[in-house]
C-alpha atoms as a PDB file:
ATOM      1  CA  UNK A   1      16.486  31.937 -46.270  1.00  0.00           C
ATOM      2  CA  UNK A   2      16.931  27.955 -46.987  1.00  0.00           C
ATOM      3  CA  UNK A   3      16.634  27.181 -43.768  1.00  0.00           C
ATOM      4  CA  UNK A   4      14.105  29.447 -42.853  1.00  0.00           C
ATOM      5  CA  UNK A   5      11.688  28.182 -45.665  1.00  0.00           C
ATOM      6  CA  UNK A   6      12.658  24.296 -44.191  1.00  0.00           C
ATOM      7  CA  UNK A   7      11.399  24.906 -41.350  1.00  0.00           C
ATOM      8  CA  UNK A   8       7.987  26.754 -41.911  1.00  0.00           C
ATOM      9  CA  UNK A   9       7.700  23.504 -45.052  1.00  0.00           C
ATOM     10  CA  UNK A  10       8.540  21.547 -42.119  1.00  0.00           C
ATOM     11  CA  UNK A  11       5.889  22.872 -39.764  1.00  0.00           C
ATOM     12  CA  UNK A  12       2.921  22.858 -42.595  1.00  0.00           C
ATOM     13  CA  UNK A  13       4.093  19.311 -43.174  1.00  0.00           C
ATOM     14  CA  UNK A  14       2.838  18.433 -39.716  1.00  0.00           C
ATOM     15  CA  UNK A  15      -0.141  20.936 -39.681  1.00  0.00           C
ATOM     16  CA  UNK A  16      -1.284  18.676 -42.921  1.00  0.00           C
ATOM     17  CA  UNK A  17      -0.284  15.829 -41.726  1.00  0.00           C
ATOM     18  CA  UNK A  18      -2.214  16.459 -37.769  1.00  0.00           C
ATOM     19  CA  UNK A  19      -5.613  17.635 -39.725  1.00  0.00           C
ATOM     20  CA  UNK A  20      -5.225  14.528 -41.727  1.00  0.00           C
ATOM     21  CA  UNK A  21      -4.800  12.188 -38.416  1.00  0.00           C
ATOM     22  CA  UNK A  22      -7.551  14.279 -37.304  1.00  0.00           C
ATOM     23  CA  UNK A  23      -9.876  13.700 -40.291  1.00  0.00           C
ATOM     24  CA  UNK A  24      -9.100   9.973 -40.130  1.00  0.00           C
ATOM     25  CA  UNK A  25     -10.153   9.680 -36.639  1.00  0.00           C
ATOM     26  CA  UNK A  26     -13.407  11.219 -36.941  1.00  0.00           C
ATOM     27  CA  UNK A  27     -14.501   9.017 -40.364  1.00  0.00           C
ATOM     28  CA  UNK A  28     -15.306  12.475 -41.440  1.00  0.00           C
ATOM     29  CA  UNK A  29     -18.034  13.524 -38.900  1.00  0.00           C
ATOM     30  CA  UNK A  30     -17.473  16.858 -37.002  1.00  0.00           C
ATOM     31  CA  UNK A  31     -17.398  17.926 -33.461  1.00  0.00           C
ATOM     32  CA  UNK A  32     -20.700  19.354 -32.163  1.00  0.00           C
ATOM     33  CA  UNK A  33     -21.309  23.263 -31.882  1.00  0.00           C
ATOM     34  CA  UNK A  34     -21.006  23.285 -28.438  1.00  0.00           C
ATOM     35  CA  UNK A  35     -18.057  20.894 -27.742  1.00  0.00           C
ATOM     36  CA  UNK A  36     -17.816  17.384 -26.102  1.00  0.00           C
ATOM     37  CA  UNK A  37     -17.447  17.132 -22.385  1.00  0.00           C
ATOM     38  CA  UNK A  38     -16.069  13.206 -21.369  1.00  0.00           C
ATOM     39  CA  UNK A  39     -13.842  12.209 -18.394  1.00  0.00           C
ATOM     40  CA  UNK A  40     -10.188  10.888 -18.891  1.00  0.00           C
ATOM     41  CA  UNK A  41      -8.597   9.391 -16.571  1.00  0.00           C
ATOM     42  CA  UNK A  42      -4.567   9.617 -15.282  1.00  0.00           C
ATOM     43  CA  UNK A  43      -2.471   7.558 -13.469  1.00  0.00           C
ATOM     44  CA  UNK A  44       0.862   8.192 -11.197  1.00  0.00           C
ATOM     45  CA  UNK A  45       3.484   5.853 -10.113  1.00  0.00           C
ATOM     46  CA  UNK A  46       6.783   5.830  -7.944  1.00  0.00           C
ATOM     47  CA  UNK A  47       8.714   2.909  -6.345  1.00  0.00           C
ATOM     48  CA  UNK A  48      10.106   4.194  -3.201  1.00  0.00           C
ATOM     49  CA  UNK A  49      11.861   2.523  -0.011  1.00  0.00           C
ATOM     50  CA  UNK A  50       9.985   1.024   2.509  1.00  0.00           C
ATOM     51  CA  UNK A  51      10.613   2.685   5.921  1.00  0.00           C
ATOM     52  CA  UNK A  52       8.210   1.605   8.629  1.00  0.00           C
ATOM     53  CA  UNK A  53       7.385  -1.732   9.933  1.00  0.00           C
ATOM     54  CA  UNK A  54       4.589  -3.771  11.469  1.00  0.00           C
ATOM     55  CA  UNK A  55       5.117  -6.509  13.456  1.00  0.00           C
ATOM     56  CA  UNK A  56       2.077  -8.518  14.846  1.00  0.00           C
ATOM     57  CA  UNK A  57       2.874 -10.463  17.947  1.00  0.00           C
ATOM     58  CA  UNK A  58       0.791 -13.305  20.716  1.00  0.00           C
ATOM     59  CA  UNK A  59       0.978 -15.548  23.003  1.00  0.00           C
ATOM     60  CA  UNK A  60      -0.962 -18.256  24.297  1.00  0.00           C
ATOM     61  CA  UNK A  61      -1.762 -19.952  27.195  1.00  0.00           C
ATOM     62  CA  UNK A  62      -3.104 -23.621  28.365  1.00  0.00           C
ATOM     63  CA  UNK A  63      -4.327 -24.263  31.908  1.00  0.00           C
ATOM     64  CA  UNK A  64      -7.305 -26.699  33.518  1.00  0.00           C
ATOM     65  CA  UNK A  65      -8.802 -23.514  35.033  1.00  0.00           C
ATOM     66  CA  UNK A  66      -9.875 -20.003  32.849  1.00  0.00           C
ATOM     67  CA  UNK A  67      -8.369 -18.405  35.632  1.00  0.00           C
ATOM     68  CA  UNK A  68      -4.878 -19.960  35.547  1.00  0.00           C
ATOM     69  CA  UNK A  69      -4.802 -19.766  31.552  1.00  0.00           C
ATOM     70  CA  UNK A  70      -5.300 -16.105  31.335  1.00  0.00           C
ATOM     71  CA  UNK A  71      -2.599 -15.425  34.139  1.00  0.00           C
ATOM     72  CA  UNK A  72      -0.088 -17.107  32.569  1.00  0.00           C
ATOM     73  CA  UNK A  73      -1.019 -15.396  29.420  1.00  0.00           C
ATOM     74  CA  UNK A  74      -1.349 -12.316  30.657  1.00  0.00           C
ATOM     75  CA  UNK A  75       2.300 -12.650  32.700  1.00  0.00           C
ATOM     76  CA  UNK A  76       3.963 -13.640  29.735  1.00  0.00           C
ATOM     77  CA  UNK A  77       2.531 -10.696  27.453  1.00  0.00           C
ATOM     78  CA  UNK A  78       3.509  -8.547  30.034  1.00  0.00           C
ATOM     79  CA  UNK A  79       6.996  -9.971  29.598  1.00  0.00           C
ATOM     80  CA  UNK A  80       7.178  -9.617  26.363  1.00  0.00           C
ATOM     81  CA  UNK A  81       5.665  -5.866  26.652  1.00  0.00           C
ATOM     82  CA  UNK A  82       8.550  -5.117  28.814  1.00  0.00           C
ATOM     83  CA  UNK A  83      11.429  -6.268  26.483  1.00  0.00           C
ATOM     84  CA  UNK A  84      10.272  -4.550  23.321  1.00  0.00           C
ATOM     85  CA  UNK A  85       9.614  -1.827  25.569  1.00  0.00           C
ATOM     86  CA  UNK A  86      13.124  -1.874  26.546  1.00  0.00           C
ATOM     87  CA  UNK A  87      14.674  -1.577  22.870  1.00  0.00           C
ATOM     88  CA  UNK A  88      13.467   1.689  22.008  1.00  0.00           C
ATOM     89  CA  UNK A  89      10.718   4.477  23.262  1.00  0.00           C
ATOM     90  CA  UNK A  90      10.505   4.799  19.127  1.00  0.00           C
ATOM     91  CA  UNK A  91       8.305   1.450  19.145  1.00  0.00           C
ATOM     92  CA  UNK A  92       4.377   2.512  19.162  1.00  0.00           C
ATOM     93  CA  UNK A  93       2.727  -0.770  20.968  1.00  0.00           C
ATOM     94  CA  UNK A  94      -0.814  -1.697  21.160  1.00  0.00           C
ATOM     95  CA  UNK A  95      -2.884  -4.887  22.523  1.00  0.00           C
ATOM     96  CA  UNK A  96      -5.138  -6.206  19.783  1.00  0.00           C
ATOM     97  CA  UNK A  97      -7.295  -8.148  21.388  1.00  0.00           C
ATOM     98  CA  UNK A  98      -7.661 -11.228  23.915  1.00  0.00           C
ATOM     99  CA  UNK A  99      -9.491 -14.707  23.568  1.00  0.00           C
ATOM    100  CA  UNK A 100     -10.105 -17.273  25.442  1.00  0.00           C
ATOM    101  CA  UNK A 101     -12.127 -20.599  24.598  1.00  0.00           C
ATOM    102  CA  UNK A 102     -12.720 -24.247  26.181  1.00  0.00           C
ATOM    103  CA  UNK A 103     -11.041 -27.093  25.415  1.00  0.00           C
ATOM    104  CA  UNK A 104     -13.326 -29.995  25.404  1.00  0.00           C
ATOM    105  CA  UNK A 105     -12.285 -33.914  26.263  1.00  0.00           C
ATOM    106  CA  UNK A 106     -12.657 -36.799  23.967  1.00  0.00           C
ATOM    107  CA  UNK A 107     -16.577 -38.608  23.948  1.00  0.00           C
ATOM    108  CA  UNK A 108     -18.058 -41.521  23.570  1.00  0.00           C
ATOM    109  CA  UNK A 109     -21.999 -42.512  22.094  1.00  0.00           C
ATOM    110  CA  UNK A 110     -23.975 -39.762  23.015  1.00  0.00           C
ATOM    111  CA  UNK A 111     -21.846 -38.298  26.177  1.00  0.00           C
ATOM    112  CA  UNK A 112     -21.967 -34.883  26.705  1.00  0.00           C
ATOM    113  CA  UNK A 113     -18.300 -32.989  26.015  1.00  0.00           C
ATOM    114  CA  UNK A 114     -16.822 -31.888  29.424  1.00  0.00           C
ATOM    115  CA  UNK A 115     -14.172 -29.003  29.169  1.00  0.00           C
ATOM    116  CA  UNK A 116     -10.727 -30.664  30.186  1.00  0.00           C
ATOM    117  CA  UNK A 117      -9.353 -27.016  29.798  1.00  0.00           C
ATOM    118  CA  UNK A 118      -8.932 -23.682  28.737  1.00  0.00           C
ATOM    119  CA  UNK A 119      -6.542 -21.605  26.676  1.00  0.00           C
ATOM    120  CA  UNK A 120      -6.324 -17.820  26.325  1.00  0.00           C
ATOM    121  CA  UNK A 121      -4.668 -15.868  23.582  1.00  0.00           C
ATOM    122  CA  UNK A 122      -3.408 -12.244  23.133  1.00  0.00           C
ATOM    123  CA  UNK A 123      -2.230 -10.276  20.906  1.00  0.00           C
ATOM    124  CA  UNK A 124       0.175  -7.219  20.086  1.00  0.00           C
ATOM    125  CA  UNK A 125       0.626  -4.700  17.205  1.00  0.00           C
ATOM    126  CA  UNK A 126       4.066  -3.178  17.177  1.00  0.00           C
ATOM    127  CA  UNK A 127       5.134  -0.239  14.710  1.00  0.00           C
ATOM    128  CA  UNK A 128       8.544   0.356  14.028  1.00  0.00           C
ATOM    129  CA  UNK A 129       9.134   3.996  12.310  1.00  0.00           C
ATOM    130  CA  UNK A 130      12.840   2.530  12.183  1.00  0.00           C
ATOM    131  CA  UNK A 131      13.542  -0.800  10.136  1.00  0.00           C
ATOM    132  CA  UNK A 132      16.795  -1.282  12.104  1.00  0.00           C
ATOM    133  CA  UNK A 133      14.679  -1.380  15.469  1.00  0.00           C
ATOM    134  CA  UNK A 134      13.242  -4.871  13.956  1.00  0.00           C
ATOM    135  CA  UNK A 135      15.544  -7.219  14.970  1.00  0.00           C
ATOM    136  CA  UNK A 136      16.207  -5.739  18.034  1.00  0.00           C
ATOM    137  CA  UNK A 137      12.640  -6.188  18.399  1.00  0.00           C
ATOM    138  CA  UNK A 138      12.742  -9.913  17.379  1.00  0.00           C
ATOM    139  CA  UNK A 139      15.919 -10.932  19.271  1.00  0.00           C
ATOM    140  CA  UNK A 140      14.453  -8.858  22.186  1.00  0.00           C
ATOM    141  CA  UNK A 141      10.541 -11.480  22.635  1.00  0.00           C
ATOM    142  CA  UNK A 142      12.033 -14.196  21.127  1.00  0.00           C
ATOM    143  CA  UNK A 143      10.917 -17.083  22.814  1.00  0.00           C
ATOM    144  CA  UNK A 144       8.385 -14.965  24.890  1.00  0.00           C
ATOM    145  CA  UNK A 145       5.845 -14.132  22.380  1.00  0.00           C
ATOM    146  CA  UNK A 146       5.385 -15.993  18.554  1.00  0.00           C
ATOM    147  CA  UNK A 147       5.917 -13.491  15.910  1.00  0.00           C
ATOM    148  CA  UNK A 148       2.856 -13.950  13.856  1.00  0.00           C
ATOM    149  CA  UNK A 149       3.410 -10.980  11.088  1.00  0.00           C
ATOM    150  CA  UNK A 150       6.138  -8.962   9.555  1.00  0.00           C
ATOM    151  CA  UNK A 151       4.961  -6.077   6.720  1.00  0.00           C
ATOM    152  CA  UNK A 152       6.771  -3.253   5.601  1.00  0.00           C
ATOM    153  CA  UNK A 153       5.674  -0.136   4.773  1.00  0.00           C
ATOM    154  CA  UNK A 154       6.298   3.670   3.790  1.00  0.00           C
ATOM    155  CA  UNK A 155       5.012   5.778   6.511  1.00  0.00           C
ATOM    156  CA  UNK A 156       2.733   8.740   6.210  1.00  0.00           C
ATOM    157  CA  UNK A 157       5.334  11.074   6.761  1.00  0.00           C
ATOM    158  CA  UNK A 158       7.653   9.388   3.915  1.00  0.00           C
ATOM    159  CA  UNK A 159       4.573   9.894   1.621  1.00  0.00           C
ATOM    160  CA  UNK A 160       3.851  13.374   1.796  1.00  0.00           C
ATOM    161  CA  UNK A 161       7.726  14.031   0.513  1.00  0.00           C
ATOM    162  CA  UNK A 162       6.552  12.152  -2.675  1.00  0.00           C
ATOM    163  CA  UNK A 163       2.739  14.177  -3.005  1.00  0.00           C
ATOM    164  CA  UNK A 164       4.049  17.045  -5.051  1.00  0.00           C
ATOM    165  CA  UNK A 165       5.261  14.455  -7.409  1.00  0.00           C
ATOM    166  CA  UNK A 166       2.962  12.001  -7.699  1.00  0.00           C
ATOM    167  CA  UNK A 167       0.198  14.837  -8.237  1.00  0.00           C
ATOM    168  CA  UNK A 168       1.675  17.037 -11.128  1.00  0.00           C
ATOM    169  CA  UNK A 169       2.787  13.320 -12.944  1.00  0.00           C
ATOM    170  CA  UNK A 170      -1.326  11.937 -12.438  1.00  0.00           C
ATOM    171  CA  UNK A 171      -2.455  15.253 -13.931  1.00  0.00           C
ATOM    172  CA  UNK A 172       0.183  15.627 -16.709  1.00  0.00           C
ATOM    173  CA  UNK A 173      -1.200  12.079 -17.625  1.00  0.00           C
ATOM    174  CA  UNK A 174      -4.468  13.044 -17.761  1.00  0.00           C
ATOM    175  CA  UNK A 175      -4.191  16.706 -19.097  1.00  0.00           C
ATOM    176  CA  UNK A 176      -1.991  15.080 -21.916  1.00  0.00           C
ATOM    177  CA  UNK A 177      -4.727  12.470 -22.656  1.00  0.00           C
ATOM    178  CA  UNK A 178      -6.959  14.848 -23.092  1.00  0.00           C
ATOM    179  CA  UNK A 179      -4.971  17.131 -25.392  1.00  0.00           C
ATOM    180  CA  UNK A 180      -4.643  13.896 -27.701  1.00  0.00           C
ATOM    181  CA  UNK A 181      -8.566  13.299 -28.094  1.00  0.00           C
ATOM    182  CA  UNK A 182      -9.195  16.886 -29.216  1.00  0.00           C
ATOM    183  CA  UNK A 183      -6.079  16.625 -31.507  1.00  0.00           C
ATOM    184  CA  UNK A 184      -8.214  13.635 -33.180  1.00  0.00           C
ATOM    185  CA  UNK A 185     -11.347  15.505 -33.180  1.00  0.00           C
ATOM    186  CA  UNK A 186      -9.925  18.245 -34.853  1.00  0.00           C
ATOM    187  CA  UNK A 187      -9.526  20.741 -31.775  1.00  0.00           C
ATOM    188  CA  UNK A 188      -6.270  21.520 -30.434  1.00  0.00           C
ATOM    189  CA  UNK A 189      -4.717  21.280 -26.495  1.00  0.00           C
ATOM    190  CA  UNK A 190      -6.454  25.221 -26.225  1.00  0.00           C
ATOM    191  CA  UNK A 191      -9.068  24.344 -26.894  1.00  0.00           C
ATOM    192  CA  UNK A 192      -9.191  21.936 -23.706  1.00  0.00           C
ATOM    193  CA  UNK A 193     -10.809  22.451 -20.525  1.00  0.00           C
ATOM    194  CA  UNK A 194     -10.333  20.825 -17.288  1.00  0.00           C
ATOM    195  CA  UNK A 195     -13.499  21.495 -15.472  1.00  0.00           C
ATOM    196  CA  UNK A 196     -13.459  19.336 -11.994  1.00  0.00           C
ATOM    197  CA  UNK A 197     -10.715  16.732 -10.800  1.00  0.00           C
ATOM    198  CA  UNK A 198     -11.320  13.912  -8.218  1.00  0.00           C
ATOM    199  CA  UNK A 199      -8.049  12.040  -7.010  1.00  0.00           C
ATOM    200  CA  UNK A 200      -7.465   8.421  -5.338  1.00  0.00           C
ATOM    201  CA  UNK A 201      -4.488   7.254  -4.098  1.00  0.00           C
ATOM    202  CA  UNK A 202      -2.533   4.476  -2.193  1.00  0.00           C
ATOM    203  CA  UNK A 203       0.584   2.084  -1.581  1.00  0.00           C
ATOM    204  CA  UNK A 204       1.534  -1.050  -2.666  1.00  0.00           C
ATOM    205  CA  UNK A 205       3.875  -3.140  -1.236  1.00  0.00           C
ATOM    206  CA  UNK A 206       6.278  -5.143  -3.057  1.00  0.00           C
ATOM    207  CA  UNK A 207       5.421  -9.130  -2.886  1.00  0.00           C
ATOM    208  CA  UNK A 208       9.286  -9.646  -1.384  1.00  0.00           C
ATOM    209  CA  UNK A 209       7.012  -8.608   1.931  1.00  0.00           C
ATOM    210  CA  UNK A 210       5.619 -12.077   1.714  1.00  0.00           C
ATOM    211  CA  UNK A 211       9.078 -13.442   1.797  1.00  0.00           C
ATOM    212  CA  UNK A 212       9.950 -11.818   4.993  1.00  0.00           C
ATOM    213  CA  UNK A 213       6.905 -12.589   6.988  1.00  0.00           C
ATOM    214  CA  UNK A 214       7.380 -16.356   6.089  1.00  0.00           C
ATOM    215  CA  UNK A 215      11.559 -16.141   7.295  1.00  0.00           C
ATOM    216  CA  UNK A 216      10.380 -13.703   9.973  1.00  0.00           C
ATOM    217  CA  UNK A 217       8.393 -16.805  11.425  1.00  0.00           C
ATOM    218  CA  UNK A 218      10.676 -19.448  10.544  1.00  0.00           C
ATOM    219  CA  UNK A 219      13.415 -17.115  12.529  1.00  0.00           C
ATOM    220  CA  UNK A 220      10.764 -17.783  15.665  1.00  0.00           C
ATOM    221  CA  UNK A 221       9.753 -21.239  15.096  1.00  0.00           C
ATOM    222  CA  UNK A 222      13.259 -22.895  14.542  1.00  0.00           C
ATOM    223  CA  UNK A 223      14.930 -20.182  17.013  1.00  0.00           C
ATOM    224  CA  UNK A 224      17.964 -19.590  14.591  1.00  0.00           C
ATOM    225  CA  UNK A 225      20.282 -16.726  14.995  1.00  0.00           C
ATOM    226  CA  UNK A 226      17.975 -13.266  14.243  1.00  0.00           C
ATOM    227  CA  UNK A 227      18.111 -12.924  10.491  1.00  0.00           C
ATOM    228  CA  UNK A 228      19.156  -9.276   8.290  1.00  0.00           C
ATOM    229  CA  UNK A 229      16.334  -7.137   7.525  1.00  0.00           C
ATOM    230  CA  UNK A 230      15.408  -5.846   4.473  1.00  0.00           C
ATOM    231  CA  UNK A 231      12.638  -3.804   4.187  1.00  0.00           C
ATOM    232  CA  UNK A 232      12.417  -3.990  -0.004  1.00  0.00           C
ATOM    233  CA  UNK A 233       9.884  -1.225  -1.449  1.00  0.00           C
ATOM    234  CA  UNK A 234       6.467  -0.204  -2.137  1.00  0.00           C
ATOM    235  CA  UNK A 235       5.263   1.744  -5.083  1.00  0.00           C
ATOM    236  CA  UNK A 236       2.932   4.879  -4.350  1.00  0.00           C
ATOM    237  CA  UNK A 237      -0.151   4.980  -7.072  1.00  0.00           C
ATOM    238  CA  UNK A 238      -2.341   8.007  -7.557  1.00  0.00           C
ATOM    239  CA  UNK A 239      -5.253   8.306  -9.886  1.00  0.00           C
ATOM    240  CA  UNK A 240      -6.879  11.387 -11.428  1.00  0.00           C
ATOM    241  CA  UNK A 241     -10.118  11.538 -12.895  1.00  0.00           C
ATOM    242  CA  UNK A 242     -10.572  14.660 -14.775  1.00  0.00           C
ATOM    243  CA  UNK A 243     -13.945  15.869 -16.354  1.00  0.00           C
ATOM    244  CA  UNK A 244     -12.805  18.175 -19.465  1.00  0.00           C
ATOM    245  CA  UNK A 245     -14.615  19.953 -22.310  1.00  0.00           C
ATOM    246  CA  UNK A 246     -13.254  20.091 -25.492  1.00  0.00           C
ATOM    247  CA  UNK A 247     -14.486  23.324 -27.642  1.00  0.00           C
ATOM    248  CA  UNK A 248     -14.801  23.432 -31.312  1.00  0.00           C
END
């Protein structure tokens, strides 16, 4: 019987001592008759492994004539096309786009600028669903085409194995947030409703990314030995806005 009468002391200590919290928090004003509706908001977090990457490739090409410049780009792309092509059928390739623009001479006074040449870029987005494929990649162009971008990412597919969690934890946050106001306004967590719930979401990568695009390009400019990979993480947000009513 001790023990019994502890615990029911126990749990009318904390009934007090919530409708006191409560009564502090409102400065002794009451909830309206017909509730309070208000929005809180919930927020979801996970750091998980990086496992696709996006590599950003072009050349470029010098010549007197437009015609001669965008051959030998256009030759030397398709080069480079053909090795990464080579490394795996796993590698999604696509051109980005191709430039070309004048090169104008030197002038004197008032002379008019006369084009001495012209030079033609191109350039190539490569996704690899498989980190290890990236310095195949790499060792595969290098010397063909200038690596101009390295990013790491988690793929779609990687993502949706992390939804279910990411949802329940953004909603959890926000249902328990909720619970908490009408506790201070004297209501209690049934007394909560969640009436509508609009989500956002994305992925951020870890600033280590930076790192590897800068010794990515220092691999290509200084044509060193093809470095280790590693991918590092990005963490997976999700936001919850919930619009709740909070009865009396």
């Amino acid at each position: 019987m001790t023990k019994v009468t502890q615990i029911a002391a126990t749990g009318a200590l904390a009934m007090t001592m919530s409708a006191a919290l409560a009564a502090d928090s409102m400065n002794g004003t009451l909830l309206a008759e017909k509730g309070m509706a208000l929005t809180v908001n919930g927020t979801a977090s996970i750091t998980v492994p990086n496992d696709e990457a996006l590599m950003n490739w072009s050349v470029s090409a010098q010549a007197k004539t437009l015609k001669e410049a965008t051959s030998q780009a256009i030759k030397a792309m398709n080069s480079g096309l053909n090795q990464i092509k080579a490394v795996s059928d796993q590698l999604k390739l696509q051109t980005q786009s191709m430039n070309s623009y004048p090169v104008y001479g030197e002038t004197k006074g008032n002379q008019t600028p006369k084009i001495v040449a012209w030079r033609v870029s191109q350039s190539l987005e490569v996704i690899a669903p498989n980190i290890e494929l990236v310095p195949q990649v790499i060792e595969s162009v290098n010397g063909t085409l200038a690596l101009d971008g390295l990013n790491f990412r988690v793929s779609k597919e990687a993502r949706a194995k992390y939804d279910e969690s990411l949802y329940k934890l953004a909603v959890a946050d926000a249902t328990q947030r909720a619970v908490w106001i009408a506790q201070s306004v004297g209501s209690e967590a049934g007394r909560v409703e969640v009436q509508s719930m609009r989500f956002n979401g994305g992925a951020t990568p870890r600033p280590v990314n930076m790192l590897m695009r800068a010794s990515a390009k220092s691999v290509m400019d200084s044509a060193v030995p093809v470095p280790e990979i590693e991918a590092g993480t990005s963490e997976l947000n999700l936001t919850v806005n919930a619009e709740v009513l909070i009865k009396r």
